[in-house]
PDB file of N, CA and C in Angstrom:
ATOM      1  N   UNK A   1      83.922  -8.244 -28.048  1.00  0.00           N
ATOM      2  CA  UNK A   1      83.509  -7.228 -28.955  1.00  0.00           C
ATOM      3  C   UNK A   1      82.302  -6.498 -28.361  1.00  0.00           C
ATOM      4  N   UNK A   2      82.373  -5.081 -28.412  1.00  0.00           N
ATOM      5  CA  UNK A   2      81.253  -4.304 -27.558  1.00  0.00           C
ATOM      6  C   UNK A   2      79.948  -4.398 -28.690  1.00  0.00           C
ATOM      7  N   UNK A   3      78.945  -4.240 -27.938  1.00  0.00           N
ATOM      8  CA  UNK A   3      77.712  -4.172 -28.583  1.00  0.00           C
ATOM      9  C   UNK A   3      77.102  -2.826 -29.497  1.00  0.00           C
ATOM     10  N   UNK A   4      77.200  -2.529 -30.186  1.00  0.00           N
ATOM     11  CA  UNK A   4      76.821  -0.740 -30.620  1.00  0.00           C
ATOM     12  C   UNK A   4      75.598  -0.800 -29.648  1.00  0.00           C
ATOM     13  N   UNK A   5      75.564   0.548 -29.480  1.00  0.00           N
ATOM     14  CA  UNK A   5      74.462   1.603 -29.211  1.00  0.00           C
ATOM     15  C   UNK A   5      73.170   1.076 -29.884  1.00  0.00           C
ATOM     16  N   UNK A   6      73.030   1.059 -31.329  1.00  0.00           N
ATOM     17  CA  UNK A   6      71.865   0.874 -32.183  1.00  0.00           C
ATOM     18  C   UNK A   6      70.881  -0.230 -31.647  1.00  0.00           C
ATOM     19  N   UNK A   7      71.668  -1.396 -31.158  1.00  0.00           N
ATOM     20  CA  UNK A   7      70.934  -2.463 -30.845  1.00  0.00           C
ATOM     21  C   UNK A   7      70.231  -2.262 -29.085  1.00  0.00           C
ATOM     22  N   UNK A   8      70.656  -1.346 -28.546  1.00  0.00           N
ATOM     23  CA  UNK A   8      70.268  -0.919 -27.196  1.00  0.00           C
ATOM     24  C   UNK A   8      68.937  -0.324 -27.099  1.00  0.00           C
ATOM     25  N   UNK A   9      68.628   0.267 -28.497  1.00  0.00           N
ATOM     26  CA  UNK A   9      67.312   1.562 -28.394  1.00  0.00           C
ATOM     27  C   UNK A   9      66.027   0.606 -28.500  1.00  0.00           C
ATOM     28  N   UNK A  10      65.975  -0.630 -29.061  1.00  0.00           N
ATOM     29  CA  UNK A  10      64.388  -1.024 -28.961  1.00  0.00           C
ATOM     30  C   UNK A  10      64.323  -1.613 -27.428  1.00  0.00           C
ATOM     31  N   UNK A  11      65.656  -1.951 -26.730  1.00  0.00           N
ATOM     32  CA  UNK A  11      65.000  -2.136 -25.478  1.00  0.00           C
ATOM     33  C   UNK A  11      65.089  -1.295 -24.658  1.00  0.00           C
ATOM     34  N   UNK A  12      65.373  -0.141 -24.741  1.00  0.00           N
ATOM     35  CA  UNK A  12      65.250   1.465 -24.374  1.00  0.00           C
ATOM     36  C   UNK A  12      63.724   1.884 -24.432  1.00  0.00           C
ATOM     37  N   UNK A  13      62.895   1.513 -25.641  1.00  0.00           N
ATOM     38  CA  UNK A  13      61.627   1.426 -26.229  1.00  0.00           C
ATOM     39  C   UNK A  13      60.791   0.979 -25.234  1.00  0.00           C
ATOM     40  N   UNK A  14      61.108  -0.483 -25.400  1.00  0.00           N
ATOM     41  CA  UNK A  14      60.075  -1.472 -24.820  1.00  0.00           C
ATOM     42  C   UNK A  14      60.136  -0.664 -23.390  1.00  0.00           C
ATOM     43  N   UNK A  15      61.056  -0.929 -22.688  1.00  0.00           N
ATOM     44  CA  UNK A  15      61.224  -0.257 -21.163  1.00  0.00           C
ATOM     45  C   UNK A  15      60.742   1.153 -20.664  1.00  0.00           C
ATOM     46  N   UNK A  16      60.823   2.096 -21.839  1.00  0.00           N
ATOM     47  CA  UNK A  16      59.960   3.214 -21.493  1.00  0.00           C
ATOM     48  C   UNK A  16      58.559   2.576 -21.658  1.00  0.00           C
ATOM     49  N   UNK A  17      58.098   2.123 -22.983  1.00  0.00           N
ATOM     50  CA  UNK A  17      56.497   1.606 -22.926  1.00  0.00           C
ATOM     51  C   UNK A  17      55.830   0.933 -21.802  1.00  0.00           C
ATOM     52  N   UNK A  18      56.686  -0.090 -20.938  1.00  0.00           N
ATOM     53  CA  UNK A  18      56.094  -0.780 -19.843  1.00  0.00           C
ATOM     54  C   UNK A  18      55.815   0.118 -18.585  1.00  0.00           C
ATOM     55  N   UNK A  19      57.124   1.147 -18.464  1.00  0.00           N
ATOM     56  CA  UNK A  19      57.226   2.192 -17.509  1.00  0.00           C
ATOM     57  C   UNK A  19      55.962   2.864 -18.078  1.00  0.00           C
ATOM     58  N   UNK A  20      55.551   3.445 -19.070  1.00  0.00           N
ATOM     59  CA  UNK A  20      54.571   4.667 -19.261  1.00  0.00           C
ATOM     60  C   UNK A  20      53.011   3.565 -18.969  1.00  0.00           C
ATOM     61  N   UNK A  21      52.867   2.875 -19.687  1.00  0.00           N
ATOM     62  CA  UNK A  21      51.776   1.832 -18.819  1.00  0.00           C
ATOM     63  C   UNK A  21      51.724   1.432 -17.831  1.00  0.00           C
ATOM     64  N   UNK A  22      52.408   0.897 -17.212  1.00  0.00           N
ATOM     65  CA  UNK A  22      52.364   0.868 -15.529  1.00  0.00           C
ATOM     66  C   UNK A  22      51.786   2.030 -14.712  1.00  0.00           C
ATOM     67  N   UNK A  23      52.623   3.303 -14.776  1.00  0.00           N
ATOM     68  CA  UNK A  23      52.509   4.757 -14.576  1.00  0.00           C
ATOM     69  C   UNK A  23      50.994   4.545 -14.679  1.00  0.00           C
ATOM     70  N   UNK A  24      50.825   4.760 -15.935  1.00  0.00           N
ATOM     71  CA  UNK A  24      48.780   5.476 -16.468  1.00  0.00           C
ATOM     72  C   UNK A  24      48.137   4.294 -15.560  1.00  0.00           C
ATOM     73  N   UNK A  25      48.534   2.941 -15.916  1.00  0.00           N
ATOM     74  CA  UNK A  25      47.051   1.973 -14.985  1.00  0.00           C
ATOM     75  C   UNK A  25      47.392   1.931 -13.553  1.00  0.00           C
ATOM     76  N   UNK A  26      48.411   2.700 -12.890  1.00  0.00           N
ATOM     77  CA  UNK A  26      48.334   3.008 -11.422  1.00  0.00           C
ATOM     78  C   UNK A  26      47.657   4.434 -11.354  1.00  0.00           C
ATOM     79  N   UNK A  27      47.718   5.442 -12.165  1.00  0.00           N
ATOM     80  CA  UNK A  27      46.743   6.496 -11.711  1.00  0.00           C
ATOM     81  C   UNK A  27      45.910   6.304 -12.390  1.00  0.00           C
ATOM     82  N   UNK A  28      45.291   5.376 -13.148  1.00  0.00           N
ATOM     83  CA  UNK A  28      43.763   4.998 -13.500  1.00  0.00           C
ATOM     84  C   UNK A  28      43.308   4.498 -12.130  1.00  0.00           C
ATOM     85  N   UNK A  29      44.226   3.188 -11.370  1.00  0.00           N
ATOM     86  CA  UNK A  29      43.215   2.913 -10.226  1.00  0.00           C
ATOM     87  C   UNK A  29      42.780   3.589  -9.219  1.00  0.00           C
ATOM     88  N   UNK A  30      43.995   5.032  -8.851  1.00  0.00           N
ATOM     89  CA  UNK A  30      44.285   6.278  -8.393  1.00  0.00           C
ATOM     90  C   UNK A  30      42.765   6.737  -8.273  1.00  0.00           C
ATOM     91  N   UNK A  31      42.535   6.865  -9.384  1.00  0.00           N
ATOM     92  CA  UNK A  31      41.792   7.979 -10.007  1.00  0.00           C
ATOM     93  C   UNK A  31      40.098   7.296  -9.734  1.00  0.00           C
ATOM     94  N   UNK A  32      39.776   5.871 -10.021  1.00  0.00           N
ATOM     95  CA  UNK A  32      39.075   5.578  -9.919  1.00  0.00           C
ATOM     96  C   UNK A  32      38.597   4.994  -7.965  1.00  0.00           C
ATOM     97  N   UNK A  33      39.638   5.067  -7.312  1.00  0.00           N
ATOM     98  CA  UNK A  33      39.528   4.754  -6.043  1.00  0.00           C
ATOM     99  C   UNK A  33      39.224   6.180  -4.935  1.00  0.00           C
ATOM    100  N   UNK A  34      38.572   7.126  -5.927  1.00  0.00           N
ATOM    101  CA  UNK A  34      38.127   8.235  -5.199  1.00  0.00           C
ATOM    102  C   UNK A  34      39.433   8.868  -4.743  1.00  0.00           C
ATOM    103  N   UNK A  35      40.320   8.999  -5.315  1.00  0.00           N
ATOM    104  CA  UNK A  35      42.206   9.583  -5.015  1.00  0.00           C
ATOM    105  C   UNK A  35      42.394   9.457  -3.760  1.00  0.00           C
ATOM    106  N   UNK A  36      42.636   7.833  -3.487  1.00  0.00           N
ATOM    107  CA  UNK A  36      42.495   7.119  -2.401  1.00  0.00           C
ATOM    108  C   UNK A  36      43.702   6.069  -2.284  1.00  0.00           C
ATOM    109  N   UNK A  37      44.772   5.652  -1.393  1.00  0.00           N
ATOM    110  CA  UNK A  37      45.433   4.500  -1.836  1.00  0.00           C
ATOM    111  C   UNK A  37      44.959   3.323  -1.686  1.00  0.00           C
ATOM    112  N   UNK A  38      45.056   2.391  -2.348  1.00  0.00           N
ATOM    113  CA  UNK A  38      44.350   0.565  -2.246  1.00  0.00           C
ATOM    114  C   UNK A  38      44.212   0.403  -0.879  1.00  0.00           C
ATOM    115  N   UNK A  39      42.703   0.102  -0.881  1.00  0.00           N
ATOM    116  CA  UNK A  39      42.452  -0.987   0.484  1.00  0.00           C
ATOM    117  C   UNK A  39      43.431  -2.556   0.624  1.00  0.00           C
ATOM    118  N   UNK A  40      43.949  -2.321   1.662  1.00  0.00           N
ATOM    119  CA  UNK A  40      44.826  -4.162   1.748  1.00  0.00           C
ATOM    120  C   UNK A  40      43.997  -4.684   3.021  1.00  0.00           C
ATOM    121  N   UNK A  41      44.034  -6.260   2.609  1.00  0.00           N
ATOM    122  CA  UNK A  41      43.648  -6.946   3.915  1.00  0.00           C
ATOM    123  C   UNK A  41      41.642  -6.543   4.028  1.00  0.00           C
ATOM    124  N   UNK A  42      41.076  -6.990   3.313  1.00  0.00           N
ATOM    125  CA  UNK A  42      39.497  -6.375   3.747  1.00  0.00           C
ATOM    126  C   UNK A  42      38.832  -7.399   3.744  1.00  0.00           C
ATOM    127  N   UNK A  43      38.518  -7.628   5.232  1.00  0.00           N
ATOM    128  CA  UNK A  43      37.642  -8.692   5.608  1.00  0.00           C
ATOM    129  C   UNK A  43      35.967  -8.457   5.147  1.00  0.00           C
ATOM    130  N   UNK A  44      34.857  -9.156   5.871  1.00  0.00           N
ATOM    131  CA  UNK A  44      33.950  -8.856   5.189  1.00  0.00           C
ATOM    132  C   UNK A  44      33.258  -7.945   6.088  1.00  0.00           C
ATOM    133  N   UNK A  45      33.751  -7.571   6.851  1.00  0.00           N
ATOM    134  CA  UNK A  45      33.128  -6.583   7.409  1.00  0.00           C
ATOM    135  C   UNK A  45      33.035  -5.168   6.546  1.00  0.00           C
ATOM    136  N   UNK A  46      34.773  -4.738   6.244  1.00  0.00           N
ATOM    137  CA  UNK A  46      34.792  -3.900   5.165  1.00  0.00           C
ATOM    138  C   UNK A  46      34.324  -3.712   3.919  1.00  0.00           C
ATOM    139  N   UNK A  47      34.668  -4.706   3.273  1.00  0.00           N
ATOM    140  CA  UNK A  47      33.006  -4.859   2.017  1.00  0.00           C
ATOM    141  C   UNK A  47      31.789  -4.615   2.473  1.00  0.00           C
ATOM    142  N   UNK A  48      31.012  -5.071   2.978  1.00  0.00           N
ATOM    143  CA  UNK A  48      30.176  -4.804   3.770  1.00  0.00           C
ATOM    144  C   UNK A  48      30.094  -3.144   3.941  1.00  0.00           C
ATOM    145  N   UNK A  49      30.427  -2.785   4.713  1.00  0.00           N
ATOM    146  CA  UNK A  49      30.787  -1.199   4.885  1.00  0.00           C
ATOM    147  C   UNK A  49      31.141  -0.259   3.850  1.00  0.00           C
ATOM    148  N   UNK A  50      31.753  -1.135   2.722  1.00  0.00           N
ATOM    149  CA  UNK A  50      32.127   0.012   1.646  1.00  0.00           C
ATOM    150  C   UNK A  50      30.718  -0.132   0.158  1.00  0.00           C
ATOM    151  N   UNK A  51      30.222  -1.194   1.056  1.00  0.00           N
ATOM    152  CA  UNK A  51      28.732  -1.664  -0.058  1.00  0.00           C
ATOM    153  C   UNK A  51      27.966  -0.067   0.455  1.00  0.00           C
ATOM    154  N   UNK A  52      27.506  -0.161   2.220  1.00  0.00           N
ATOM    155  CA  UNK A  52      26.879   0.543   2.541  1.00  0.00           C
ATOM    156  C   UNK A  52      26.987   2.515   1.858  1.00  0.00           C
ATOM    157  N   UNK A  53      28.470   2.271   1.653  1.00  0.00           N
ATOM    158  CA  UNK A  53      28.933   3.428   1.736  1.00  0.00           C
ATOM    159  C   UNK A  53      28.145   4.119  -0.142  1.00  0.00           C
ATOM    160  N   UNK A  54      28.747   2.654  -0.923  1.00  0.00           N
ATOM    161  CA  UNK A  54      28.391   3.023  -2.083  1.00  0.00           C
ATOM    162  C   UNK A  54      26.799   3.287  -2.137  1.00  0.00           C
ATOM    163  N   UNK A  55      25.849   2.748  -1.534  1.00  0.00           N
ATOM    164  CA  UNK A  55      24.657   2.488  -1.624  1.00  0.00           C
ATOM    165  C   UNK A  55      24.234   4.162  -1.189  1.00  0.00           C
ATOM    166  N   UNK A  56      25.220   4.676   0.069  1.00  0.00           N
ATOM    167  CA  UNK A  56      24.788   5.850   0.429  1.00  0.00           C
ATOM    168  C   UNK A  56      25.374   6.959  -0.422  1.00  0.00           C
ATOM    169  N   UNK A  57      26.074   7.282  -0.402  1.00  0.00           N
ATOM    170  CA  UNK A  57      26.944   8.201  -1.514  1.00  0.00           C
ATOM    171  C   UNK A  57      27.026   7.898  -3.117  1.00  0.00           C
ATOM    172  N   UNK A  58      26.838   7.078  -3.663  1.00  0.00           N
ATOM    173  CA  UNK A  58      27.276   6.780  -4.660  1.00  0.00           C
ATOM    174  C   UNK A  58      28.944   6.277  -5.036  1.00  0.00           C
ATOM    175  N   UNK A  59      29.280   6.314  -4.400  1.00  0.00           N
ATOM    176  CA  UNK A  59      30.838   6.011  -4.758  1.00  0.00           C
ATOM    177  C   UNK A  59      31.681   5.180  -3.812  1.00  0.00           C
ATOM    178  N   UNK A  60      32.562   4.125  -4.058  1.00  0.00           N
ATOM    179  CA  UNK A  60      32.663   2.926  -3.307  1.00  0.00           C
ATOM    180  C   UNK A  60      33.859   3.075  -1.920  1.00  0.00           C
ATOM    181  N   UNK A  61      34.126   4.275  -2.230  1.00  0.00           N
ATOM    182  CA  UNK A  61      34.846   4.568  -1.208  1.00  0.00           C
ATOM    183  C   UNK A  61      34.562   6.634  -0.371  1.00  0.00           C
ATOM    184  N   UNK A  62      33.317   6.614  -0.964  1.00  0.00           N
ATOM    185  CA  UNK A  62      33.001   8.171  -0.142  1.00  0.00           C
ATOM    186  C   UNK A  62      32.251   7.172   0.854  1.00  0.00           C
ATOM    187  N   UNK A  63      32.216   8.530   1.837  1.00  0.00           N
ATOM    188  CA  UNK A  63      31.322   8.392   3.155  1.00  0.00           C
ATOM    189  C   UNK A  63      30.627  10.093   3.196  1.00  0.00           C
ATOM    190  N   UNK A  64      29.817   9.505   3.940  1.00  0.00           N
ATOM    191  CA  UNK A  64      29.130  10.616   4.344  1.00  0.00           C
ATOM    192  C   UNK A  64      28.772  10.474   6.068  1.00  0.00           C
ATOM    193  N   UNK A  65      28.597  11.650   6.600  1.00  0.00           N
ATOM    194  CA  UNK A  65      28.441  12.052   7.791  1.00  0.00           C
ATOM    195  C   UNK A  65      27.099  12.506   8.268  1.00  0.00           C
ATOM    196  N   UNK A  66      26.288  12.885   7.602  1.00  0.00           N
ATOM    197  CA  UNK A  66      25.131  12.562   7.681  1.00  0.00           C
ATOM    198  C   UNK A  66      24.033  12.233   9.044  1.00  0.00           C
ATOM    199  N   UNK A  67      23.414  12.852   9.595  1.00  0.00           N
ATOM    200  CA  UNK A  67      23.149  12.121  10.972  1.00  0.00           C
ATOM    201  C   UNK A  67      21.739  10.866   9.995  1.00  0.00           C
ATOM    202  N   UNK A  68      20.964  12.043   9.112  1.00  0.00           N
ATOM    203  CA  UNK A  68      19.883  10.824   8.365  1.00  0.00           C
ATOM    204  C   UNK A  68      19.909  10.338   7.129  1.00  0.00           C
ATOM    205  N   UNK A  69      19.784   9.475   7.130  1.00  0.00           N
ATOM    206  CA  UNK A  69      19.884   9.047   5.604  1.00  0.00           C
ATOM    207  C   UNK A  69      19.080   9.695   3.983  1.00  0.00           C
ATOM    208  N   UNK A  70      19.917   9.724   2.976  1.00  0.00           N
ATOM    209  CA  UNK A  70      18.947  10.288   2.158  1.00  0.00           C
ATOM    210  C   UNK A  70      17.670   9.592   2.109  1.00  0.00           C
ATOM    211  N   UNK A  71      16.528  10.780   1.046  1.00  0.00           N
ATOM    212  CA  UNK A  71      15.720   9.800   0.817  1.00  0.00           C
ATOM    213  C   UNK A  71      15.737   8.912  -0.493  1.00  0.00           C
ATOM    214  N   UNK A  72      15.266   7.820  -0.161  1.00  0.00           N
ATOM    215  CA  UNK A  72      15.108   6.503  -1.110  1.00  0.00           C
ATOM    216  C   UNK A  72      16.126   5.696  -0.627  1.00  0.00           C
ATOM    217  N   UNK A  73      16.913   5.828   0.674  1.00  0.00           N
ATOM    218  CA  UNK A  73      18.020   4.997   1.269  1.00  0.00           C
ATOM    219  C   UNK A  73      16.927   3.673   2.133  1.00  0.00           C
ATOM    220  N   UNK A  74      15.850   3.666   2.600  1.00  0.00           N
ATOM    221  CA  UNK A  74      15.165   2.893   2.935  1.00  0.00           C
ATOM    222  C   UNK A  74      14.569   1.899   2.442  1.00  0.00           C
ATOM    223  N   UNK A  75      14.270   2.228   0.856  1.00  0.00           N
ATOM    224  CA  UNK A  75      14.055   1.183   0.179  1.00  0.00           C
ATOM    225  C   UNK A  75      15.518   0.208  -0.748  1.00  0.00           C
ATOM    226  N   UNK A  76      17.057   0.858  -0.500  1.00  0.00           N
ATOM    227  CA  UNK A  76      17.525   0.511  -1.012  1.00  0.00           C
ATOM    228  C   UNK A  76      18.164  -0.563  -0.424  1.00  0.00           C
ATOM    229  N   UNK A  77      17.567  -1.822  -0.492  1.00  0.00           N
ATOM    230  CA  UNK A  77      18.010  -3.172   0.195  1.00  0.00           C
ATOM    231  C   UNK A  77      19.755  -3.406  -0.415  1.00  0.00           C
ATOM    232  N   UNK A  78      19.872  -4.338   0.679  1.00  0.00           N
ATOM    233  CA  UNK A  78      21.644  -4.831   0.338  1.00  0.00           C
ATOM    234  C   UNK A  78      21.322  -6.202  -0.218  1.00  0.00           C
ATOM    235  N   UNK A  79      20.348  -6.484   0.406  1.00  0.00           N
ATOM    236  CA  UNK A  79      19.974  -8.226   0.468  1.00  0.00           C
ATOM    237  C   UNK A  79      19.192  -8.849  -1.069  1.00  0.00           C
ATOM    238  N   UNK A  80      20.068  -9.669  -1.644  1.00  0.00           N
ATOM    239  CA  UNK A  80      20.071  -9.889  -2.999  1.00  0.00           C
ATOM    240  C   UNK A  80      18.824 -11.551  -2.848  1.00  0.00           C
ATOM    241  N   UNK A  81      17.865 -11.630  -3.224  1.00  0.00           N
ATOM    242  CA  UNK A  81      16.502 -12.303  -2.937  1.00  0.00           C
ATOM    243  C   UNK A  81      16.405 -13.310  -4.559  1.00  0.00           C
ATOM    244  N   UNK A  82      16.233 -14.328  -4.497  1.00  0.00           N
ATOM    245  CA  UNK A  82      15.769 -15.284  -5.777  1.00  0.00           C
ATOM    246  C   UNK A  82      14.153 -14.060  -6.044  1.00  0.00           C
ATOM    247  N   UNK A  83      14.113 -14.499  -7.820  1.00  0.00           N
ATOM    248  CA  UNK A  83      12.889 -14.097  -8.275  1.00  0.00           C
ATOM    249  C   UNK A  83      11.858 -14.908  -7.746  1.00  0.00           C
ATOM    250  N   UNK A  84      10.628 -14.568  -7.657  1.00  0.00           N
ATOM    251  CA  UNK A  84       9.479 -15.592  -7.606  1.00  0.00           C
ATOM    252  C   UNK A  84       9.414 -16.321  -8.535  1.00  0.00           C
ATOM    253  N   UNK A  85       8.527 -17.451  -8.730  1.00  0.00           N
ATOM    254  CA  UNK A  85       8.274 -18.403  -9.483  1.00  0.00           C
ATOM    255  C   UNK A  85       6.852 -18.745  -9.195  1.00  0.00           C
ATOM    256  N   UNK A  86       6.523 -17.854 -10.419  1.00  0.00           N
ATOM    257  CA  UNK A  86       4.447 -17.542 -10.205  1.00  0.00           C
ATOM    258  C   UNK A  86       4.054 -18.328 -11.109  1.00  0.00           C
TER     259      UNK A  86
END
C-alpha cells in the first residue's frame, strides 16, 4: 500500500530546516573568517602568526603590509605573565 503525499511534507519540513541552518552557520563562519575559507591543519606556528596578525590589524585573519608597526604595537605583549603577589 503506497504512502500518501500528506505524510511526506513534515519530512520535507524538517529537511529544508536543517538545509536552511546549515546554509546560514556556514556563511556565519564565512562571514566571520574575514570572507576567507577555514584554515585546516594549523600548527603552532600559524596560531602564533594569526595571534600576531590579530594583535596588528585587529582581525584574526587580516594582515597588513606595513614596513612599521602601528603605534601602541610595542607595548602590545603576546606573552601572558602570572599577577604579582604584593
Amino acid at each position: 500500500m503506497p504512502v500518501p503525499f500528506e505524510a511526506l511534507i513534515p519530512y520535507g519540513i524538517v529537511l529544508a530546516m536543517f538545509g536552511a541552518t546549515g546554509a546560514g552557520l556556514s556563511k556565519l563562519r564565512h562571514w566571520q573568517n574575514g570572507h576567507k575559507r577555514p584554515r585546516r591543519s594549523l600548527d603552532q606556528w600559524d596560531r602564533q602568526m594569526m595571534d600576531r596578525d590579530r594583535r596588528l590589524t585587529g582581525l584574526l585573519r587580516g594582515q597588513s603590509d606595513e614596513a612599521i608597526a602601528p603605534a601602541g604595537f610595542e607595548l602590545n605583549n603576546p606573552w601572558r605573565v602570572e599577577k604579582r603577589m604584593a
